[in-house]
N, C-alpha and C. Protein backbone atom coordinates (compact mmCIF):
# COMPACT_ATOMS: atom_id res chain seq x y z
N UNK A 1 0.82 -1.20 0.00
CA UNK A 1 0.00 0.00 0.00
C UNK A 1 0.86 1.26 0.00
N UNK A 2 1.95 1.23 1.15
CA UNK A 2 2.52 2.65 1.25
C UNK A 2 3.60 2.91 -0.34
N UNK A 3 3.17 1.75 -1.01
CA UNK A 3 4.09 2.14 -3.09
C UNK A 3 3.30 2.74 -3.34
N UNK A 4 1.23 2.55 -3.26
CA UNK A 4 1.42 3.15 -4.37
C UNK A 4 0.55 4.69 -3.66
N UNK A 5 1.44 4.94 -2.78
CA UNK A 5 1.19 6.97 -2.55
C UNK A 5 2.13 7.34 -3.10
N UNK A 6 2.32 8.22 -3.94
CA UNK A 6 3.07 9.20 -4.87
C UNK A 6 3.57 10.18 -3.73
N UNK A 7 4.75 10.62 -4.02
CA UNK A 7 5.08 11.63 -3.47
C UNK A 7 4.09 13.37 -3.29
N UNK A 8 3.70 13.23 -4.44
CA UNK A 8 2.93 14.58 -4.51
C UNK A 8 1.75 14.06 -3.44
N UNK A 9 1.29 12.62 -3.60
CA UNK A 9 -0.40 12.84 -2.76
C UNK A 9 0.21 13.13 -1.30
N UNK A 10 1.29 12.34 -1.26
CA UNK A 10 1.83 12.62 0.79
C UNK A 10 2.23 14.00 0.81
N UNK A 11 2.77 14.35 -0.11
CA UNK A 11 2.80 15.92 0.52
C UNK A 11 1.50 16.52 0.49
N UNK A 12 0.43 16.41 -0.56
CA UNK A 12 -0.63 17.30 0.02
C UNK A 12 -1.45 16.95 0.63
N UNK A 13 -1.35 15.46 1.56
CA UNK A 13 -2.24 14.90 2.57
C UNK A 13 -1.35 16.13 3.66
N UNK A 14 -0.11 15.86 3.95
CA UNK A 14 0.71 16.40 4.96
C UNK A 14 0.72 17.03 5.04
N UNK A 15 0.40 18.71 4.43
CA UNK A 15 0.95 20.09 3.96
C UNK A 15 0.13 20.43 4.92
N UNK A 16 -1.63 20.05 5.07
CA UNK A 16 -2.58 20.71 5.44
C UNK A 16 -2.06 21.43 7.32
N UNK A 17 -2.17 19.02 7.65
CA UNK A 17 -1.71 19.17 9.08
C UNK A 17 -0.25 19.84 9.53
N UNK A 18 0.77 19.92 9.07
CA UNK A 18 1.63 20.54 9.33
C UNK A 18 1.45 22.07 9.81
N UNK A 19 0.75 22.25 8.84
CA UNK A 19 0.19 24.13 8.59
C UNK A 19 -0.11 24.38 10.27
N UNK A 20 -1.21 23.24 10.36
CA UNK A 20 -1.99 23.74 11.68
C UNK A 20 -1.17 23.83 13.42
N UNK A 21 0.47 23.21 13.40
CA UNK A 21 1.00 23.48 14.31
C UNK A 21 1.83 24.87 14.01
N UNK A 22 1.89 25.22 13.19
CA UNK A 22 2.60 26.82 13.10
C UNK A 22 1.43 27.47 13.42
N UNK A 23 1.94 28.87 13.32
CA UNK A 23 1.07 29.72 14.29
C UNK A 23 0.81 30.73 12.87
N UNK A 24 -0.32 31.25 12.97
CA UNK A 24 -1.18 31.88 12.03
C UNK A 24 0.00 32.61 11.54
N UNK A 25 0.79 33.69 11.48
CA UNK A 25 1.28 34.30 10.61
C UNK A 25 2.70 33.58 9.81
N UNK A 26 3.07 32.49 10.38
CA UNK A 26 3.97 31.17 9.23
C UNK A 26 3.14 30.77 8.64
N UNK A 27 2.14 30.67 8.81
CA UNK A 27 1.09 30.05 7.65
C UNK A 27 0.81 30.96 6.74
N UNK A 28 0.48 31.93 7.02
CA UNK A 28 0.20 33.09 5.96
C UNK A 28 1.22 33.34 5.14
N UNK A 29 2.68 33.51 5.66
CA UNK A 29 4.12 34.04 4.90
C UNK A 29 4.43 32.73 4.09
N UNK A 30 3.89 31.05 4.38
CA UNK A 30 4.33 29.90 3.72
C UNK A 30 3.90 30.23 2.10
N UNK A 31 4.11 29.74 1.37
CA UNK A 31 3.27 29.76 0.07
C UNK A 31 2.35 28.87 0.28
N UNK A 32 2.19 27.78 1.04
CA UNK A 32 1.05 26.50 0.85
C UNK A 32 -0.19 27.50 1.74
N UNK A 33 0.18 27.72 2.86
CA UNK A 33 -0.54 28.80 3.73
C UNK A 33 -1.24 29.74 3.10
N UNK A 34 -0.68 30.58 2.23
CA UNK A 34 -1.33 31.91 1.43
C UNK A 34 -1.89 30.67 0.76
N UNK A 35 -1.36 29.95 -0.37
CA UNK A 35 -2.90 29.61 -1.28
C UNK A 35 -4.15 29.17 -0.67
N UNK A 36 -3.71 28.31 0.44
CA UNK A 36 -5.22 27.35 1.50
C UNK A 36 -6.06 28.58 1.79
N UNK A 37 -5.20 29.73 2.01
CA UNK A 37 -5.90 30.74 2.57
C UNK A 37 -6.83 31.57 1.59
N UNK A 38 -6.05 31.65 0.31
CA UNK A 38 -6.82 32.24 -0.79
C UNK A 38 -8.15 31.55 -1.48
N UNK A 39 -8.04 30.19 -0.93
CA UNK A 39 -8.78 29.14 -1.46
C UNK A 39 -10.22 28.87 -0.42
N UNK A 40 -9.66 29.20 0.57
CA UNK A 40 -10.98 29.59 1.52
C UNK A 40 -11.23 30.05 1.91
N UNK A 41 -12.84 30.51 1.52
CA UNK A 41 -13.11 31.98 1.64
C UNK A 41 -13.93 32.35 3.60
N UNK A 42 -13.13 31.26 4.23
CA UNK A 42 -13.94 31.83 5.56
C UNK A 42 -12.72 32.49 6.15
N UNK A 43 -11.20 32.56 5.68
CA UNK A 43 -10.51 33.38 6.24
C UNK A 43 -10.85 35.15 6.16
N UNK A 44 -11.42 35.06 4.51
CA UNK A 44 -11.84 36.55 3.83
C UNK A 44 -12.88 36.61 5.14
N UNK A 45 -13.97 36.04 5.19
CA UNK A 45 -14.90 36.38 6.14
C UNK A 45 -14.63 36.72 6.96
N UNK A 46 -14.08 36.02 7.79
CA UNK A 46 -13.38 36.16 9.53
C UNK A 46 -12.76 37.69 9.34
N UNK A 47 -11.77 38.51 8.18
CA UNK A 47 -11.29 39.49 8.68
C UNK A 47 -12.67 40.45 8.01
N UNK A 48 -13.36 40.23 7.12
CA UNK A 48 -15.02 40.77 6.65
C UNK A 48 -15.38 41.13 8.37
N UNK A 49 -15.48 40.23 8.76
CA UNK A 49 -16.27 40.26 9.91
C UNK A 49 -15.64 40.66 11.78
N UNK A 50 -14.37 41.00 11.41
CA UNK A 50 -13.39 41.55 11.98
C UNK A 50 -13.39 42.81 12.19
N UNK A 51 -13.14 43.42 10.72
CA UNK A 51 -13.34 45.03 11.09
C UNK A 51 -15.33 45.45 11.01
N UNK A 52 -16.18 44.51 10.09
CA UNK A 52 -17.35 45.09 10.50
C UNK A 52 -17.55 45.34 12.40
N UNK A 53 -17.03 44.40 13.17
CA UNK A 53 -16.92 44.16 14.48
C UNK A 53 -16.44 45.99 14.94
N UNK A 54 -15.18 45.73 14.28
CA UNK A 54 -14.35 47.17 14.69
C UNK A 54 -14.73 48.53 14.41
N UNK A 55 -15.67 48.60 12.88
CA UNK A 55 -16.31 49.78 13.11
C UNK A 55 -17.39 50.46 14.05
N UNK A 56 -18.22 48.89 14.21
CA UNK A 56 -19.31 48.98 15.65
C UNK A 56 -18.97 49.29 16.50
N UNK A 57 -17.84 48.63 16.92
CA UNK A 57 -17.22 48.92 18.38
C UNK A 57 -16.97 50.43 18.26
N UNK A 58 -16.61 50.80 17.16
CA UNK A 58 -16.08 52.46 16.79
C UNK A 58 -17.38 53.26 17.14
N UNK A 59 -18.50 52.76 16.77
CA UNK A 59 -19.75 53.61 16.95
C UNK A 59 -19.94 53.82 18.38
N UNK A 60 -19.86 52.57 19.33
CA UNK A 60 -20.66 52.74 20.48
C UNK A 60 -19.67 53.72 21.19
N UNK A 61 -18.23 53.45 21.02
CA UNK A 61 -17.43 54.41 21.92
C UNK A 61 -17.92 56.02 21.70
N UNK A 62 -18.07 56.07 20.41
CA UNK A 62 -18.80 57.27 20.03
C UNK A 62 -19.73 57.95 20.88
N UNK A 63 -20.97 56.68 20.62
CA UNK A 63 -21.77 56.54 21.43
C UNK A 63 -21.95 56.78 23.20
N UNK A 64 -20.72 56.41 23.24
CA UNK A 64 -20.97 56.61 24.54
C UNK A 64 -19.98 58.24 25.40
N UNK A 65 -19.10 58.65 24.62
CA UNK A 65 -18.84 59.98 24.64
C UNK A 65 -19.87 60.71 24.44
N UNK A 66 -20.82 60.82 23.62
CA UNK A 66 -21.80 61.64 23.34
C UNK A 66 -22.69 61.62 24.37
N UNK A 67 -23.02 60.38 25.20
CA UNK A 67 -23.84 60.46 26.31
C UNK A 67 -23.48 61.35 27.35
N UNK A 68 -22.02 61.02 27.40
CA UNK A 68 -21.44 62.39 28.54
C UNK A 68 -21.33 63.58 28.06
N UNK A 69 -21.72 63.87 26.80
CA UNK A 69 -21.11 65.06 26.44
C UNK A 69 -22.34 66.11 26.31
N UNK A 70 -23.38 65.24 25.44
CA UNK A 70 -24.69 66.04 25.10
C UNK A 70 -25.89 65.55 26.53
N UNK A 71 -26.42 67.35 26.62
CA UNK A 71 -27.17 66.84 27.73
C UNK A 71 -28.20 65.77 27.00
N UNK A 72 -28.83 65.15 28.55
CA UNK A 72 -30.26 64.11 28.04
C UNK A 72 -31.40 65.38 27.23
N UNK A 73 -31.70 66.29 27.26
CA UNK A 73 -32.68 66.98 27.05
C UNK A 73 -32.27 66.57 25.57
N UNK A 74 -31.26 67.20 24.84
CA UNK A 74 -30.86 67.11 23.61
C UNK A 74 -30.62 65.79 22.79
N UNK A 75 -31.24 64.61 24.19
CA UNK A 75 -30.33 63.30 23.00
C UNK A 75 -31.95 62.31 23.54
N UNK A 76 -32.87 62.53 22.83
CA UNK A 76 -34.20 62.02 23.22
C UNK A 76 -34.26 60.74 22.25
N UNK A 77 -33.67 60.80 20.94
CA UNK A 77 -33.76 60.16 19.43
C UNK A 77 -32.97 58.53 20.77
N UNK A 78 -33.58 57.36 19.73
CA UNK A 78 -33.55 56.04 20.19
C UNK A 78 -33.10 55.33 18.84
N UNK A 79 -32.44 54.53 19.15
CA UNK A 79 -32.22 53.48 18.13
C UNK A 79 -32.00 51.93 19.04
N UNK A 80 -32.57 50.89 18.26
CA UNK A 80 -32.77 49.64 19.31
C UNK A 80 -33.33 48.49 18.45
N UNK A 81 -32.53 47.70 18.19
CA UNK A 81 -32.66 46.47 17.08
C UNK A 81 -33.48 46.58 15.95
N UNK A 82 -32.68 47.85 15.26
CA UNK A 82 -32.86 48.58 13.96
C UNK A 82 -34.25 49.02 13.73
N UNK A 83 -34.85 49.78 15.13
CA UNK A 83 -35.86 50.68 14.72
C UNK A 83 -35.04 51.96 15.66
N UNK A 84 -35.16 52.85 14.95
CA UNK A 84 -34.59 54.25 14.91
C UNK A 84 -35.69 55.55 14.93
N UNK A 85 -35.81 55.95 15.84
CA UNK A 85 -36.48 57.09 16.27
C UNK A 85 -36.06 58.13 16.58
N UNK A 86 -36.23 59.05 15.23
CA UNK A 86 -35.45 60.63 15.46
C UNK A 86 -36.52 61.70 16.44
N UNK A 87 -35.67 62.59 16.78
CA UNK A 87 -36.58 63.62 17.54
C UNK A 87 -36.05 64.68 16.85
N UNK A 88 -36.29 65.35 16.22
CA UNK A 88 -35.75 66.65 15.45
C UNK A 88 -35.09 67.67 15.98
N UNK A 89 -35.35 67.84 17.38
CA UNK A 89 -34.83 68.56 18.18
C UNK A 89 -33.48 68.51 18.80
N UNK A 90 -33.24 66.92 18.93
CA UNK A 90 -31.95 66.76 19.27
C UNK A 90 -30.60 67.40 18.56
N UNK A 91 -29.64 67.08 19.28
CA UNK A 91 -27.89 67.29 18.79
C UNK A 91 -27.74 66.94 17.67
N UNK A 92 -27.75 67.26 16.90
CA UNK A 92 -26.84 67.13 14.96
C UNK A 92 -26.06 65.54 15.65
N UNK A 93 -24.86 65.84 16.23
CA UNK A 93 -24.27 64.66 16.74
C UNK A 93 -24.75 63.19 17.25
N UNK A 94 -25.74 63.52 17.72
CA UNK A 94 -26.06 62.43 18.31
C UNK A 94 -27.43 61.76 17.39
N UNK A 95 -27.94 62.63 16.80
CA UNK A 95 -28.64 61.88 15.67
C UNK A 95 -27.74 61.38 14.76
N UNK A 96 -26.85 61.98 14.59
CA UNK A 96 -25.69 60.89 13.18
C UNK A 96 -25.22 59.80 13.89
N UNK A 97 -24.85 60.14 15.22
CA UNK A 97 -24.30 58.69 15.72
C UNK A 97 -25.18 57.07 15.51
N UNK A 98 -26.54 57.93 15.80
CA UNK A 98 -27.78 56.66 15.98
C UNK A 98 -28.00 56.56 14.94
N UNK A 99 -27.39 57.32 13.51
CA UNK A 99 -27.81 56.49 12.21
C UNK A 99 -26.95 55.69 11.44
N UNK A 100 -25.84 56.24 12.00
CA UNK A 100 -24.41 55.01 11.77
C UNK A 100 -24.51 53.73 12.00
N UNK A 101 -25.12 53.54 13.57
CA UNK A 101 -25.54 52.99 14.71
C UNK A 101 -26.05 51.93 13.79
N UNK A 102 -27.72 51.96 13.61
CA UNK A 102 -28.55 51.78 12.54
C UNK A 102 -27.88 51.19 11.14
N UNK A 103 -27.32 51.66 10.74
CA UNK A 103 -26.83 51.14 9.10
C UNK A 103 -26.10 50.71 9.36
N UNK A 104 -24.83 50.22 10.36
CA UNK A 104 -23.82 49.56 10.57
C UNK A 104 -24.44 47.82 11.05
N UNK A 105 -23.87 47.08 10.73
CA UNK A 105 -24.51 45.46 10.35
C UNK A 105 -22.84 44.85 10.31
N UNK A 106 -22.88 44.03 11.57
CA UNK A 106 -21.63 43.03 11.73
C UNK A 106 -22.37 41.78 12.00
N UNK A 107 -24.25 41.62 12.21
CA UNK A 107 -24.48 40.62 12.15
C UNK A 107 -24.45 39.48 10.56
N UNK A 108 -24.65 40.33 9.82
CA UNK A 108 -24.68 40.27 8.41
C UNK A 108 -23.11 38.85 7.79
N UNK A 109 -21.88 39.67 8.24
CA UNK A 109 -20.79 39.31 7.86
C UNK A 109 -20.81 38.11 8.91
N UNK A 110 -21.53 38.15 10.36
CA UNK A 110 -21.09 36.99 11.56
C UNK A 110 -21.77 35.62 10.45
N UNK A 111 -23.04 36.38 9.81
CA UNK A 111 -23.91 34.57 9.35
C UNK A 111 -23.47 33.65 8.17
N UNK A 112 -22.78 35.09 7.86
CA UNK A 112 -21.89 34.40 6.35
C UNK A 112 -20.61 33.76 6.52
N UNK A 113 -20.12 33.58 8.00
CA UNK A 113 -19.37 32.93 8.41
C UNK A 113 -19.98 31.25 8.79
N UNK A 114 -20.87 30.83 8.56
CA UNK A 114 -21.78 29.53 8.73
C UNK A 114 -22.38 29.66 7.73
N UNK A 115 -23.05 30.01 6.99
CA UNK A 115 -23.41 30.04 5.87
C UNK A 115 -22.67 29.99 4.48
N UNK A 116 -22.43 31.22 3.80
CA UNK A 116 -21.74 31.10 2.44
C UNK A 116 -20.56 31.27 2.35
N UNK A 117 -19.91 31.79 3.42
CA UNK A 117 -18.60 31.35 3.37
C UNK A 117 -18.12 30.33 4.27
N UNK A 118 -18.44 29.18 4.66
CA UNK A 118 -17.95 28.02 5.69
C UNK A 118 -16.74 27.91 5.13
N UNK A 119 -15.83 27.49 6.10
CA UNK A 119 -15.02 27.17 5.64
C UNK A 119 -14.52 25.62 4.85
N UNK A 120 -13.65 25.54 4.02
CA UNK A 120 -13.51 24.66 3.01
C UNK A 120 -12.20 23.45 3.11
N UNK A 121 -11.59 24.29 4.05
CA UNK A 121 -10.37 23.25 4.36
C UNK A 121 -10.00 23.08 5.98
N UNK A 122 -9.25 22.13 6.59
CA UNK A 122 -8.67 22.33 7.92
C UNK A 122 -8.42 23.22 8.43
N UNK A 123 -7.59 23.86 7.90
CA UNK A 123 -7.02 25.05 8.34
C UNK A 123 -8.00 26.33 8.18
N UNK A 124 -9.26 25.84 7.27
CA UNK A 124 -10.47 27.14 7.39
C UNK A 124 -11.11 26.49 9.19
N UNK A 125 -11.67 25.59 9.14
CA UNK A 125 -12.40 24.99 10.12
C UNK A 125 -11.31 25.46 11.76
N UNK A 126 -10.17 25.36 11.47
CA UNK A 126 -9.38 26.04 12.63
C UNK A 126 -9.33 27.33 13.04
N UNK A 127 -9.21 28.10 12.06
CA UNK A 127 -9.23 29.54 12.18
C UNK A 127 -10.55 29.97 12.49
N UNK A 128 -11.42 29.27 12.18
CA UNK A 128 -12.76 29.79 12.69
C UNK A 128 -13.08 29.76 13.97
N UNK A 129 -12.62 28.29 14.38
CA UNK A 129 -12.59 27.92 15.91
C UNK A 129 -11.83 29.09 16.66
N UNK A 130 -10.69 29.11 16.34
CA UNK A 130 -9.86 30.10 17.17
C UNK A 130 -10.48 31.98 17.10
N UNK A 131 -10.99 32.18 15.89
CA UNK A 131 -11.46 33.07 15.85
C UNK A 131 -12.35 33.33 17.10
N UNK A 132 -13.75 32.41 16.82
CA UNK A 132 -14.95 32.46 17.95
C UNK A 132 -14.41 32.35 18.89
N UNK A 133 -13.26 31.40 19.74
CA UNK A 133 -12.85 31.23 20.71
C UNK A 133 -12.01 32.73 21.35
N UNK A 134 -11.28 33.37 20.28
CA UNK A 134 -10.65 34.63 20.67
C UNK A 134 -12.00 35.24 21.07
N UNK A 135 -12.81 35.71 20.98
CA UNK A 135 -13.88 36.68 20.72
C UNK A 135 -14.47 36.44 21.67
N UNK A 136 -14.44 35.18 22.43
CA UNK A 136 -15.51 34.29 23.78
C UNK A 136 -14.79 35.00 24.86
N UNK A 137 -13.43 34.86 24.72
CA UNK A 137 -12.19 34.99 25.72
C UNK A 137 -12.21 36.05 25.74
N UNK A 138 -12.15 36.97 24.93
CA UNK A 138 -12.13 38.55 25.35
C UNK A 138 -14.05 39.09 25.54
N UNK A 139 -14.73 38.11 26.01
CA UNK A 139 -16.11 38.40 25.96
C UNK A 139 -16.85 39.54 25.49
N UNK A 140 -16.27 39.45 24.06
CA UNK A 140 -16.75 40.29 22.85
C UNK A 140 -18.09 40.12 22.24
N UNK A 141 -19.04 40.84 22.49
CA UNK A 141 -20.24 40.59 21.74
C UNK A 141 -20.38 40.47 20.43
N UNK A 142 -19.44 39.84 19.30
CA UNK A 142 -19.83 40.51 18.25
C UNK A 142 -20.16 39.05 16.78
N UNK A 143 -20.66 38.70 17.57
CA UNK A 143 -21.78 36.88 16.93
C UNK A 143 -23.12 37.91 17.02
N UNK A 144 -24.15 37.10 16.00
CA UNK A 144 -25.66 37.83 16.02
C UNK A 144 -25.62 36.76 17.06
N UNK A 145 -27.12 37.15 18.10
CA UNK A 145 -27.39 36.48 19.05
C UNK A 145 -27.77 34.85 18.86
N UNK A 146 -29.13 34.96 18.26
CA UNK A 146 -30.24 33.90 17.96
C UNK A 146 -30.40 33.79 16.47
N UNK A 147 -30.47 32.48 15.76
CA UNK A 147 -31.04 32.61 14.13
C UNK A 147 -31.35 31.65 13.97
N UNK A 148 -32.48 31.34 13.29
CA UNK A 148 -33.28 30.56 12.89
C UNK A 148 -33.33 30.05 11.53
N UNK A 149 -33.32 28.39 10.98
CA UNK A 149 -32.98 27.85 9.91
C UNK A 149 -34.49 27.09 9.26
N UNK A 150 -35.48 27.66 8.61
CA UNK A 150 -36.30 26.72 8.36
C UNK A 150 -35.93 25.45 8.21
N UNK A 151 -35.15 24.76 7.54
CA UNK A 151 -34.81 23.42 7.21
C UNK A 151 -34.50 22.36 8.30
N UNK A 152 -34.47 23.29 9.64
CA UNK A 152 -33.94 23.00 10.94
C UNK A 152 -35.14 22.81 11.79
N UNK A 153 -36.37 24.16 11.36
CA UNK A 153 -37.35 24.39 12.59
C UNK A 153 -37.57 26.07 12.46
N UNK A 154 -38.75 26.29 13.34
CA UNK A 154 -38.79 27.71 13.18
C UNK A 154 -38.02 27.77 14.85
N UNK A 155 -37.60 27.14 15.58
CA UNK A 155 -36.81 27.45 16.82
C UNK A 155 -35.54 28.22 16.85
N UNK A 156 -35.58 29.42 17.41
CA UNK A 156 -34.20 30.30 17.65
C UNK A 156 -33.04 29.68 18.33
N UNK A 157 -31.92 29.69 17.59
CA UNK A 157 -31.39 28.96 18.62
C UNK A 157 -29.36 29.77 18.35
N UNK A 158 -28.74 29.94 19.42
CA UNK A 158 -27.63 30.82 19.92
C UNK A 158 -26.69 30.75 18.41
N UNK A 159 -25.99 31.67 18.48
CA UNK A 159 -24.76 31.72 17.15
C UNK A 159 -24.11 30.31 17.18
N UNK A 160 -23.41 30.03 18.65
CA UNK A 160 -22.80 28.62 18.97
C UNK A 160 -23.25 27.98 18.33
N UNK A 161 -24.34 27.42 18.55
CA UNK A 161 -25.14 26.30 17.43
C UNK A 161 -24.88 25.80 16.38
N UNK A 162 -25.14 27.08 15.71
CA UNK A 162 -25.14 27.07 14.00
C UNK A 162 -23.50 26.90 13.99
N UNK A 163 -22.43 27.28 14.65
CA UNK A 163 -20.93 27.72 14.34
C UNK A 163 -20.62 25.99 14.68
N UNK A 164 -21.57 25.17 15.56
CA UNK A 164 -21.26 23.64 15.51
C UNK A 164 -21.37 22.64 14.58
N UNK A 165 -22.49 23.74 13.67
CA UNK A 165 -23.74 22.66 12.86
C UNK A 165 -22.34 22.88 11.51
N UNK A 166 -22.09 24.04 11.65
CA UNK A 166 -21.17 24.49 10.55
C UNK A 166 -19.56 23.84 10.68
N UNK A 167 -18.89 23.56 11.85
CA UNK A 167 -18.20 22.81 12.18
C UNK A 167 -18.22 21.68 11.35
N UNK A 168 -19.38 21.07 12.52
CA UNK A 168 -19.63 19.24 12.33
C UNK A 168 -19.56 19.21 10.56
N UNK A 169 -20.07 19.55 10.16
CA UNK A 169 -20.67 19.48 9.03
C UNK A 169 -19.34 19.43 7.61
N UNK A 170 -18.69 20.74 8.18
CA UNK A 170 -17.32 20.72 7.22
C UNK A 170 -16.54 19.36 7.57
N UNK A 171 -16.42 19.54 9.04
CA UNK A 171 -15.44 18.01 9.27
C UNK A 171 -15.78 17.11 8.56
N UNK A 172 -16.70 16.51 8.70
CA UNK A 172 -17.60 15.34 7.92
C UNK A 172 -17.57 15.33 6.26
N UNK A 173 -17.45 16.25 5.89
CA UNK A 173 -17.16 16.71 4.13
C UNK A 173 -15.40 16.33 3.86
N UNK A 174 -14.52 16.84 4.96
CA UNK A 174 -13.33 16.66 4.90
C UNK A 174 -12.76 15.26 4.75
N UNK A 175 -13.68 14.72 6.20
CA UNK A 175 -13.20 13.09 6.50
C UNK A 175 -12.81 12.69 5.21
């Protein structure tokens, strides 16, 4: 049996797992690393969904300077799981903040991370893990909460879930 593996198939059985004991930026500088990486598109996602994270986070700090800054009389306008209520009266400022607020969407880029962009290889299915896992560890809000899959049920059920269903699912394609 071990004649008839070709040299080329053992190296690209081997290339994958090797990858995964170096640490993310030898993988990226490898050439095998950059292509796996170019080749699956849940790394694009993960940093998609990286800075969408980072501009949000950019809003609320905003957000929350403006609370100390503009009195309450002036900051009446609401925004709250994308219904947005201006008061005309308020701060110039603090109505732009709540419409940034509003049009800014990092849940968008979190679903396309289980969805259309899953990842496609080992080393996608890892980086994802470590991703969510960075993001748990620094108890970062920035997964949509609850989502629901007709094909599944009309039951809501946590980001985790789906990021398992999306897991299990690649592994099993890989095997």
């Amino acid at each position: 049996m071990a004649e008839s593996i070709s040299r080329r198939n053992l190296l690209a059985l081997a290339a994958p797992v090797a990858m995964l004991a170096l640490p993310a930026p030898s993988r990226a500088a490898d050439g095998i690393g950059a292509l796996i990486e170019a080749n699956d598109p849940v790394f694009a996602a993960i940093e998609r969904h990286r800075k969408a994270a980072a501009d949000y986070d950019e809003i609320v700090r905003e957000h929350g300077r403006l609370e100390e800054a503009i009195p309450v009389a002036l900051r009446k306008s609401s925004q709250w799981a994308g219904n947005l209520t201006i008061v005309e009266t308020d701060d110039p400022r603090w109505i732009a903040c709540l419409q940034r607020m509003n049009e800014s969407d990092y849940d968008e880029p979190g679903c396309r991370l289980i969805n259309e962009d899953q990842p496609t290889t080992m080393a996608g299915v890892m980086a994802l893990l470590a991703y969510y896992k960075e993001a748990v560890l620094r108890d970062a809000e920035i997964f949509p909460d609850f989502l629901a899959d007709e094909d599944v049920g009309p039951q809501e059920r946590p980001f985790a879930f789906w990021l398992l269903v999306t897991v299990h699912d690649r592994l099993a394609a890989l095997a």
